[in-house]
C-alpha atoms as a PDB file:
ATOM      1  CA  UNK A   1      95.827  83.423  85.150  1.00  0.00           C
ATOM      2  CA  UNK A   2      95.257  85.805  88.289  1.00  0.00           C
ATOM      3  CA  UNK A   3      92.647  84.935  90.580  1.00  0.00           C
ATOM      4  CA  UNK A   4      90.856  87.409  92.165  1.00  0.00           C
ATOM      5  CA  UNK A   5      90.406  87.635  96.360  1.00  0.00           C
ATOM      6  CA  UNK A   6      87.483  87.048  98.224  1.00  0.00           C
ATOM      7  CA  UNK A   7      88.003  88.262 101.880  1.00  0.00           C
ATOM      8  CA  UNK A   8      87.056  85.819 104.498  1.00  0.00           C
ATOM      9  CA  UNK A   9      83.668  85.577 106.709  1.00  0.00           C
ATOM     10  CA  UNK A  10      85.577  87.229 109.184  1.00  0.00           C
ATOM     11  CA  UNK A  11      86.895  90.407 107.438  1.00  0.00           C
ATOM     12  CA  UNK A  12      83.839  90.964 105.836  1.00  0.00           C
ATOM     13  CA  UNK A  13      81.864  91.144 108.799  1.00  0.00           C
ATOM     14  CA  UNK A  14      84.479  93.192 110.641  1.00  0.00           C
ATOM     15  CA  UNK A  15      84.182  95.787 108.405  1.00  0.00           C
ATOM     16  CA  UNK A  16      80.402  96.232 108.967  1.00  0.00           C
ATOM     17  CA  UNK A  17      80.202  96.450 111.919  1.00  0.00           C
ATOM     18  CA  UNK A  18      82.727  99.625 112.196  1.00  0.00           C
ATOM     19  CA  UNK A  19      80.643 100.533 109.054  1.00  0.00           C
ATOM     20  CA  UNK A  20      77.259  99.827 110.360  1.00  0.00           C
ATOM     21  CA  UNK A  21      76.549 103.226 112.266  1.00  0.00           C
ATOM     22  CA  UNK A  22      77.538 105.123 109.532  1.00  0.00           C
ATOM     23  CA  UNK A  23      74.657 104.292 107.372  1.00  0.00           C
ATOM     24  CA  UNK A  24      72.258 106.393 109.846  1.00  0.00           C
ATOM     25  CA  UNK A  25      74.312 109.727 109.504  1.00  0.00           C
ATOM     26  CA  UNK A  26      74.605 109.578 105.853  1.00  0.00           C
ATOM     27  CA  UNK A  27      71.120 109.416 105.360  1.00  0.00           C
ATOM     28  CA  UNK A  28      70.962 113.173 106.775  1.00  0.00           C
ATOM     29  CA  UNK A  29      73.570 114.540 105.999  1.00  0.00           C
ATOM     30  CA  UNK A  30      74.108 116.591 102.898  1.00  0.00           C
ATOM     31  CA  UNK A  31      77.291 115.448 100.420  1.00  0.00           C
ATOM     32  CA  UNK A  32      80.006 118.094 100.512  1.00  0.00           C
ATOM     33  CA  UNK A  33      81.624 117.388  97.237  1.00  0.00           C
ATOM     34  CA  UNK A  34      83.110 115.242  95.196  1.00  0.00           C
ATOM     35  CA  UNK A  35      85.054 114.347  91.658  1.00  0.00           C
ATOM     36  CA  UNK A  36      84.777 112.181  89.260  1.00  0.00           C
ATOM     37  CA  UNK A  37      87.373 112.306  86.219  1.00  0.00           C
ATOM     38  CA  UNK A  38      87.968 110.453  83.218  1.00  0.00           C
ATOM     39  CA  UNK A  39      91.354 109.517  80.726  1.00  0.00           C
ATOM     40  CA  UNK A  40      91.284 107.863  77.329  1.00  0.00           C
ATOM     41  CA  UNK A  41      94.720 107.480  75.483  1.00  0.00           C
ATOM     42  CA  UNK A  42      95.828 105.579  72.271  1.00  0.00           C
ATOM     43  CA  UNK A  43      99.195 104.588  71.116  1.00  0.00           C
ATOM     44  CA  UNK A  44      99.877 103.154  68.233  1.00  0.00           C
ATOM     45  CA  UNK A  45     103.741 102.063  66.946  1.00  0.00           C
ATOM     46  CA  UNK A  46     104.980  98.288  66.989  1.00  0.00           C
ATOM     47  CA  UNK A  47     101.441  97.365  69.075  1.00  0.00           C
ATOM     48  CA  UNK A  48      98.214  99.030  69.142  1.00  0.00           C
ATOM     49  CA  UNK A  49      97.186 100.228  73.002  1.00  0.00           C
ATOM     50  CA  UNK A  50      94.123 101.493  73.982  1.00  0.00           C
ATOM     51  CA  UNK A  51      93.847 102.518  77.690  1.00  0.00           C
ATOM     52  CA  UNK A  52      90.685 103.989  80.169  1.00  0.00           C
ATOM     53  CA  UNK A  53      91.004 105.297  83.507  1.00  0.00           C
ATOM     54  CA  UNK A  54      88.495 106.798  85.730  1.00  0.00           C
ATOM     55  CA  UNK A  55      88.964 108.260  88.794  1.00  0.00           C
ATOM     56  CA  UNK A  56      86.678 109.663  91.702  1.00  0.00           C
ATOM     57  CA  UNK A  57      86.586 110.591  94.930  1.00  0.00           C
ATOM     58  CA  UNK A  58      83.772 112.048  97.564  1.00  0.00           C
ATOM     59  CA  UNK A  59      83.901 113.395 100.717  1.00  0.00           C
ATOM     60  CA  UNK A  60      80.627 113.732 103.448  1.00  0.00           C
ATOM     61  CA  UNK A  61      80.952 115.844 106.544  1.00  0.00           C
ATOM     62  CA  UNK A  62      79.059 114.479 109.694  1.00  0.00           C
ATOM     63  CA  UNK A  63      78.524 116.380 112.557  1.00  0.00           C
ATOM     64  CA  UNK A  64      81.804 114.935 114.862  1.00  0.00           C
ATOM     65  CA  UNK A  65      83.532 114.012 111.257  1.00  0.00           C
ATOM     66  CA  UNK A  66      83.160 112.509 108.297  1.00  0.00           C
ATOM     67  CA  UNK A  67      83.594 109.884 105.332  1.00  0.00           C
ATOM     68  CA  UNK A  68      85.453 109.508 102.679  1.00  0.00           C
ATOM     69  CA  UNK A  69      86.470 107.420  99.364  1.00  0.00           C
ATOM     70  CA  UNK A  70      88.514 107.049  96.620  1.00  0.00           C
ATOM     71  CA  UNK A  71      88.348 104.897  93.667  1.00  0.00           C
ATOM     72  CA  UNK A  72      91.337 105.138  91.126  1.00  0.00           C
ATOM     73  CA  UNK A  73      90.449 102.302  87.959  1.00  0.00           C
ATOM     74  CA  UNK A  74      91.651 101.959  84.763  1.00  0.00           C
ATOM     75  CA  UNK A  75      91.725  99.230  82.014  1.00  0.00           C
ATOM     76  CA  UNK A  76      94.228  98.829  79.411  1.00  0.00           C
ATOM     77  CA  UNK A  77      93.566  96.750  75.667  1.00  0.00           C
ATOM     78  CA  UNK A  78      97.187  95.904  74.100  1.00  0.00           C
ATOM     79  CA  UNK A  79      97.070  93.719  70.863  1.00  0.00           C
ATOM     80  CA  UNK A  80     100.245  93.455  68.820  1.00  0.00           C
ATOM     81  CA  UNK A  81     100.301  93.937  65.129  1.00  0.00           C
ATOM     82  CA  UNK A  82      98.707  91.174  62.802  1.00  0.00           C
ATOM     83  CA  UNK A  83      97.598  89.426  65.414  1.00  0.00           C
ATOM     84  CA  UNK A  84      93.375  88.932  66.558  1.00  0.00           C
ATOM     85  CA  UNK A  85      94.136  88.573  69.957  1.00  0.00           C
ATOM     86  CA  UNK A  86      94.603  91.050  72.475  1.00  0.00           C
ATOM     87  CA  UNK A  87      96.002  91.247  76.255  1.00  0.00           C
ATOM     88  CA  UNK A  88      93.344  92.852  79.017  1.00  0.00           C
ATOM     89  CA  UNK A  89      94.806  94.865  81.598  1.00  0.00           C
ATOM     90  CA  UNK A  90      92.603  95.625  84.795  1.00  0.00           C
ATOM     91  CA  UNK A  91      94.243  97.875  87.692  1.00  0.00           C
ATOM     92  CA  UNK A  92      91.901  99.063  90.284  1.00  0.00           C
ATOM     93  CA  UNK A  93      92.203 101.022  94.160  1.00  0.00           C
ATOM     94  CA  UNK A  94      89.388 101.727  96.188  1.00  0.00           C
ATOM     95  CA  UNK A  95      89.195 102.657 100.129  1.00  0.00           C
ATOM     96  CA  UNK A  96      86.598 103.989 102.271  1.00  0.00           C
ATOM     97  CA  UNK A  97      87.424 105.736 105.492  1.00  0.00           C
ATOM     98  CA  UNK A  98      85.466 106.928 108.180  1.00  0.00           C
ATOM     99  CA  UNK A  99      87.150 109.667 110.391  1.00  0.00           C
ATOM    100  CA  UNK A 100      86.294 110.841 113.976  1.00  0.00           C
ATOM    101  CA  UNK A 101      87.694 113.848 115.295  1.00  0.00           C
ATOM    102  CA  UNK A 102      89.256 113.918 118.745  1.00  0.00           C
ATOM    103  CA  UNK A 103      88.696 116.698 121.389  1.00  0.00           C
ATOM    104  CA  UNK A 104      91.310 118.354 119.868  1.00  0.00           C
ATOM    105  CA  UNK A 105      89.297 119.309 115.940  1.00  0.00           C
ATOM    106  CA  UNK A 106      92.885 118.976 114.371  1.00  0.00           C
ATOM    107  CA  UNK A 107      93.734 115.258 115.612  1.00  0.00           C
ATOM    108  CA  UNK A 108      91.139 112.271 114.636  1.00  0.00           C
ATOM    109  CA  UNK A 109      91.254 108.809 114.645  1.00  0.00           C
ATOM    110  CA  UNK A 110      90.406 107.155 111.103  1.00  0.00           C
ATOM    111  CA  UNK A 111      88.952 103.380 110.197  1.00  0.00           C
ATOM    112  CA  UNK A 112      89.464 102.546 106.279  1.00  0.00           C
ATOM    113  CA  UNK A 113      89.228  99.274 104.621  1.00  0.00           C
ATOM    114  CA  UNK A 114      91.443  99.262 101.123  1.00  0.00           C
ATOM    115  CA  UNK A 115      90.797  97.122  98.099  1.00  0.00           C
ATOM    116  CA  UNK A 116      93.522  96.631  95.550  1.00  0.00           C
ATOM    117  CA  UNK A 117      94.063  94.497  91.652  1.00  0.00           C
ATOM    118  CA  UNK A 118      96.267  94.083  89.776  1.00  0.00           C
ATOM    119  CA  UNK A 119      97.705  90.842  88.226  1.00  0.00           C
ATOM    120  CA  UNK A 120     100.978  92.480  87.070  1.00  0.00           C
ATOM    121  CA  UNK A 121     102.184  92.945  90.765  1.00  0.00           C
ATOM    122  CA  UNK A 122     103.747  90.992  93.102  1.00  0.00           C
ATOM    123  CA  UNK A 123     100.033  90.708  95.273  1.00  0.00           C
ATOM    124  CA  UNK A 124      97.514  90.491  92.782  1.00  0.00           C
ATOM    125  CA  UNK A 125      94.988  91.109  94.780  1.00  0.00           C
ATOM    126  CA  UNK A 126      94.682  92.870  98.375  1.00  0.00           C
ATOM    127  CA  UNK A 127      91.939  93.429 101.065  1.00  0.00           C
ATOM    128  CA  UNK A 128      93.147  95.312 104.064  1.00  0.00           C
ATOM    129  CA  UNK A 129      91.703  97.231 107.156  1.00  0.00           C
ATOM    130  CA  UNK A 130      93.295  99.991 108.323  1.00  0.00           C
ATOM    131  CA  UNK A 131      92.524 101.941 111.909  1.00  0.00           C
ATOM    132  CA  UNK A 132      94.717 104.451 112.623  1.00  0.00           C
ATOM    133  CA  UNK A 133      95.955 108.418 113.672  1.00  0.00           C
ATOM    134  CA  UNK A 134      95.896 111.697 111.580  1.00  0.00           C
ATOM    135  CA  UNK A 135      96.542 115.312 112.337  1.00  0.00           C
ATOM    136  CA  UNK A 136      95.341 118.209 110.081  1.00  0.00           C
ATOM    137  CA  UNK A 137      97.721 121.296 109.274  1.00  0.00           C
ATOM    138  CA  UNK A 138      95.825 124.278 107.766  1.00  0.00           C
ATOM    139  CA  UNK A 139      99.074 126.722 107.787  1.00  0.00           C
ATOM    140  CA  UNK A 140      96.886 129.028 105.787  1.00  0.00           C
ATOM    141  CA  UNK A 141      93.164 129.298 104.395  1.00  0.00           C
ATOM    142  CA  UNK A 142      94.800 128.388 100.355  1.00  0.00           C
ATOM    143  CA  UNK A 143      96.920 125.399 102.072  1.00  0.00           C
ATOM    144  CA  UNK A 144      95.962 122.239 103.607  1.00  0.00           C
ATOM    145  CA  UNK A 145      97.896 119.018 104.661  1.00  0.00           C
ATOM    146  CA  UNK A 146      97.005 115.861 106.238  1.00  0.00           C
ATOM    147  CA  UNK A 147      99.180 113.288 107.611  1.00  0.00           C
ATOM    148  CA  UNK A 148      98.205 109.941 109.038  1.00  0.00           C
ATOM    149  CA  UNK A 149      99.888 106.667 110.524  1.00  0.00           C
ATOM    150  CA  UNK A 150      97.869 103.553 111.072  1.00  0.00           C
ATOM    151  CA  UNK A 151      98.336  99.489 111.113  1.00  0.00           C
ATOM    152  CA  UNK A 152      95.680  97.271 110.730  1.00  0.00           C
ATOM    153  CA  UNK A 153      95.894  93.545 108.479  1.00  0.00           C
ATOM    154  CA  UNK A 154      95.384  92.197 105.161  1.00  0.00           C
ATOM    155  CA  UNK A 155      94.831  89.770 103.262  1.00  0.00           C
ATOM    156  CA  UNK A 156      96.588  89.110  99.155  1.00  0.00           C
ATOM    157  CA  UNK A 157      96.865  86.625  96.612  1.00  0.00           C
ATOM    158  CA  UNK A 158     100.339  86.150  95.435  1.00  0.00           C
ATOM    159  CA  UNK A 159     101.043  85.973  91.903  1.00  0.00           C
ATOM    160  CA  UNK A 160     101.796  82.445  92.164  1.00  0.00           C
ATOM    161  CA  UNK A 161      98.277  82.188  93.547  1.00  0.00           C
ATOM    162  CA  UNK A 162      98.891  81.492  97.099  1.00  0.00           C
ATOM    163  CA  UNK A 163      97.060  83.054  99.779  1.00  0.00           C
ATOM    164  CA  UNK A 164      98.115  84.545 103.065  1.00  0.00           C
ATOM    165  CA  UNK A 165      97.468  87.179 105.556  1.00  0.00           C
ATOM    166  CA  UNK A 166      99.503  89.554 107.405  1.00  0.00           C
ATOM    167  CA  UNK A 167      99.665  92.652 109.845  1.00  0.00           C
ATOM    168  CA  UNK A 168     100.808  95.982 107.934  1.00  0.00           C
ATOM    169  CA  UNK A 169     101.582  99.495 108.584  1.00  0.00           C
ATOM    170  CA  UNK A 170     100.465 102.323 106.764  1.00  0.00           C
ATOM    171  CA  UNK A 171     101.652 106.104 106.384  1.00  0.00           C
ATOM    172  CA  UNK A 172      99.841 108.421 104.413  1.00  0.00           C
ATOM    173  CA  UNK A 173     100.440 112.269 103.385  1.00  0.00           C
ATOM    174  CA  UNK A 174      98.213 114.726 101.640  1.00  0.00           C
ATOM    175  CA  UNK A 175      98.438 118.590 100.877  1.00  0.00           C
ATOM    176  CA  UNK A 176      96.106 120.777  98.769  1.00  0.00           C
ATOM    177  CA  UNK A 177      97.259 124.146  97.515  1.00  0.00           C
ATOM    178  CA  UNK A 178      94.527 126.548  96.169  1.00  0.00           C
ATOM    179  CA  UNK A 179      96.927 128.185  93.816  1.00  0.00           C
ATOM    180  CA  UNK A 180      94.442 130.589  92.296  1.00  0.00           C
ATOM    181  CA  UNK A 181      90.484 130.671  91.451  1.00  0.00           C
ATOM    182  CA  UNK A 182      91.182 128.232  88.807  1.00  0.00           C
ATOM    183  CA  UNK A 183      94.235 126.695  89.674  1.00  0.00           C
ATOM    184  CA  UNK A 184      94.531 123.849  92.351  1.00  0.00           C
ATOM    185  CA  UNK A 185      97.156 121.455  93.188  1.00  0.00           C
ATOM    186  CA  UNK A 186      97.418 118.234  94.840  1.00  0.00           C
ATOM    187  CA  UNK A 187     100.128 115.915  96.411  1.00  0.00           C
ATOM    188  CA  UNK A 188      99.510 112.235  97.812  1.00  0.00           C
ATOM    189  CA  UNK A 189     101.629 109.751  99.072  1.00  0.00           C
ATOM    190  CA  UNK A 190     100.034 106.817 100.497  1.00  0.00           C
ATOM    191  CA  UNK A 191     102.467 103.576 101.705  1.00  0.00           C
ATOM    192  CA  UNK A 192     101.463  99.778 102.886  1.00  0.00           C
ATOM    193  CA  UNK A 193     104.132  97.525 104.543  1.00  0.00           C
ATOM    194  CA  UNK A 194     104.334  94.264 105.917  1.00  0.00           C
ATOM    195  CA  UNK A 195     107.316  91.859 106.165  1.00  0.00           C
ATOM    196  CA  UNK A 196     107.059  90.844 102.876  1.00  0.00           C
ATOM    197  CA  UNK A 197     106.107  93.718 100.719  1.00  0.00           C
ATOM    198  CA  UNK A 198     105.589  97.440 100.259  1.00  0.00           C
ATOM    199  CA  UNK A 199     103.184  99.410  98.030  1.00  0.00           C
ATOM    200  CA  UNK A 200     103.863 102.920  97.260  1.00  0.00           C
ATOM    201  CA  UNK A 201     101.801 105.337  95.713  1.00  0.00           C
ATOM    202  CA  UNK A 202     102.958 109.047  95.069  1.00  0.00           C
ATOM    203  CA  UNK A 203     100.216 111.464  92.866  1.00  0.00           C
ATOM    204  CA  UNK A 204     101.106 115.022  92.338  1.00  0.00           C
ATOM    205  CA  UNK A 205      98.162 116.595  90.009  1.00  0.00           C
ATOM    206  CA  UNK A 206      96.751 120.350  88.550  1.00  0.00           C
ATOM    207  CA  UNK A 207      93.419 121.217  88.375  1.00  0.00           C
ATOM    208  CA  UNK A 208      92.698 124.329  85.860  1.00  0.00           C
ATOM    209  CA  UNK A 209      89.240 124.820  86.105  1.00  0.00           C
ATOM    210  CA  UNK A 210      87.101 125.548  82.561  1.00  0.00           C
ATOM    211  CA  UNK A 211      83.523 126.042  84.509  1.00  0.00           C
ATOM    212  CA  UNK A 212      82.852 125.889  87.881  1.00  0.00           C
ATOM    213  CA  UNK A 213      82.052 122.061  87.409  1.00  0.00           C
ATOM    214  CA  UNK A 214      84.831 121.127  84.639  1.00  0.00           C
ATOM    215  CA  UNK A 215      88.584 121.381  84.623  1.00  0.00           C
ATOM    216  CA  UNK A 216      91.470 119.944  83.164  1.00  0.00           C
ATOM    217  CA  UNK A 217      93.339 117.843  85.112  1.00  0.00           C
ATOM    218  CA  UNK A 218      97.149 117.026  84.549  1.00  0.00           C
ATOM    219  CA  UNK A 219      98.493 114.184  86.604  1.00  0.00           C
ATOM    220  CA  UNK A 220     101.804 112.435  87.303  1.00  0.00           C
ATOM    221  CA  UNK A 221     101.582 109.218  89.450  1.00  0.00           C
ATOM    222  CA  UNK A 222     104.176 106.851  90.495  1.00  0.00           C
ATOM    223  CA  UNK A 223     103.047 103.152  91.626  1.00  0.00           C
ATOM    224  CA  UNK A 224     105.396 100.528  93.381  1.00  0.00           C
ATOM    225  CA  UNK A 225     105.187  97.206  94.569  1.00  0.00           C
ATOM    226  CA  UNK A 226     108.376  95.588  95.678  1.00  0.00           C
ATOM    227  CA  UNK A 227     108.941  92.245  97.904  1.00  0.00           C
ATOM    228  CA  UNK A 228     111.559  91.800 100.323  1.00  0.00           C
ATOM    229  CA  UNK A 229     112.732  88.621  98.459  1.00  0.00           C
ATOM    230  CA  UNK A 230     114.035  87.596  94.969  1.00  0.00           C
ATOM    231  CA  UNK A 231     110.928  88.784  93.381  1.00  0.00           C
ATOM    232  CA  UNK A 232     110.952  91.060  91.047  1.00  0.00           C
ATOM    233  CA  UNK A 233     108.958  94.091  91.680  1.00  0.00           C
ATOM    234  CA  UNK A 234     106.708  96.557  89.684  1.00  0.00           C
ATOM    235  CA  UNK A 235     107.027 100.724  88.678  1.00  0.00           C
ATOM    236  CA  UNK A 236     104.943 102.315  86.984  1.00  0.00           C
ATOM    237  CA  UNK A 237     105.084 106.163  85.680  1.00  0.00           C
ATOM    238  CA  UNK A 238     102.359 107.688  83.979  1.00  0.00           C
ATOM    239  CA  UNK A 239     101.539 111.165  83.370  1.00  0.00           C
ATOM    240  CA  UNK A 240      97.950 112.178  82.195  1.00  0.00           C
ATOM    241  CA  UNK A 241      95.579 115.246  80.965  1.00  0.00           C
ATOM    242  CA  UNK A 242      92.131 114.204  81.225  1.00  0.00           C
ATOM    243  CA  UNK A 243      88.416 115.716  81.942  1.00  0.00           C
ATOM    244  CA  UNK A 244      86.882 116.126  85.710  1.00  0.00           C
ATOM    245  CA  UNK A 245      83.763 117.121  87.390  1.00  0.00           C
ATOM    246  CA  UNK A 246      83.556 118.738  90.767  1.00  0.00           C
ATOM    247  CA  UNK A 247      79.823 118.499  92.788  1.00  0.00           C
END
């Protein structure tokens, strides 16, 4: 059974204080937008699978920067044939970052605290704090990239439901291509690594826009966990078409 993590007094109260003066700018300051999508699938062959996913992210511009999260969830029913019971699956990723722009308005220095589940990797469970470097490359207006290198520490429960903490290192890449009017695209790679572990995360998605609020998303994403031991790691592929809303 996978427990989940409850970050020490410590963490928590590290991350708000960075936190804390952000709550007075946000109060004045207008969102700039924001999605929020949503994925339902069913299978149905030698077991019966049912699986949700939502995904959302916002973005609010402050006068010397801004915040930002993500939240990527989903939750997965499998039940086998002839048989009442049924296995749960819960995967979830959510970060917050709050980014301050140096003298220079394409450098910035970031602060992001990640939260991470899921029982079917090697850390179950993962609460980090990242501070860090980015740079923004706008080659042209339709084309936008990000890249960013931070450390900071975490800490995980381990699948055999240890506990332990540990510095990591993070690199993280993002471009945005406004193909068209209606057509967007999207590349992320985002990559955690200690001593004992890396998580990778690569998402390349399409947006085709039906209204100026909907579009049809279609999304492949590539998830790995591997430990630097005899433990077995964790891939997973999926590709998706699902619903989103822009504000």
């Amino acid at each position: 059974m996978s427990r989940a993590l409850t970050p020490s007094p410590w963490f928590s109260g590290v991350i708000g204080l960075l936190l804390w003066p952000l709550d007075a700018t946000a109060a004045v300051t207008p969102l700039s937008s924001g999605e929020i999508g949503l994925k339902f699938s069913l299978s149905q062959a030698g077991y019966v699978s049912r699986h949700f996913a939502l995904d959302g992210n916002a973005t609010r511009v402050l006068s010397n920067g801004e915040i930002s999260g993500e939240l990527h969830a989903s939750k997965e029913y499998i039940r086998l044939e002839n048989q009442p019971s049924e296995v749960n699956l819960n995967i979830y990723d959510a970060n917050l970052k709050w980014l301050s722009l140096m003298k220079d308005p394409a450098g910035y220095f970031y602060v992001s605290p990640r939260i991470r589940h899921n029982r079917e990797s090697y850390y179950q469970s993962a609460v980090a704090l990242r501070l860090g470097v980015g740079r923004k490359l706008n080659p042209s207006p339709k084309f936008a990239m990000r890249v960013e290198l931070g450390s900071g520490y975490r800490e995980v429960s381990v699948r055999d439901g240890s506990e332990l903490t540990e510095p990591l290192v993070t690199l993280t890449g993002k471009v945005n291509w406004t193909v068209s009017d209606s057509v967007g695209a999207r590349f992320e790679m985002v990559e955690e690594q200690t001593r004992r572990e890396t998580y990778r995360t690569i998402q390349t998605s399409i947006r085709n826009k039906l209204t100026d609020q909907f579009a049809l998303k279609y999304e492949l994403s590539y998830k790995r966990g591997y430990p630097f031991d005899a433990n077995p790691g964790t891939n997973e592929t999926t590709a998706d078409v699902g619903l989103t809303y822009s504000f």
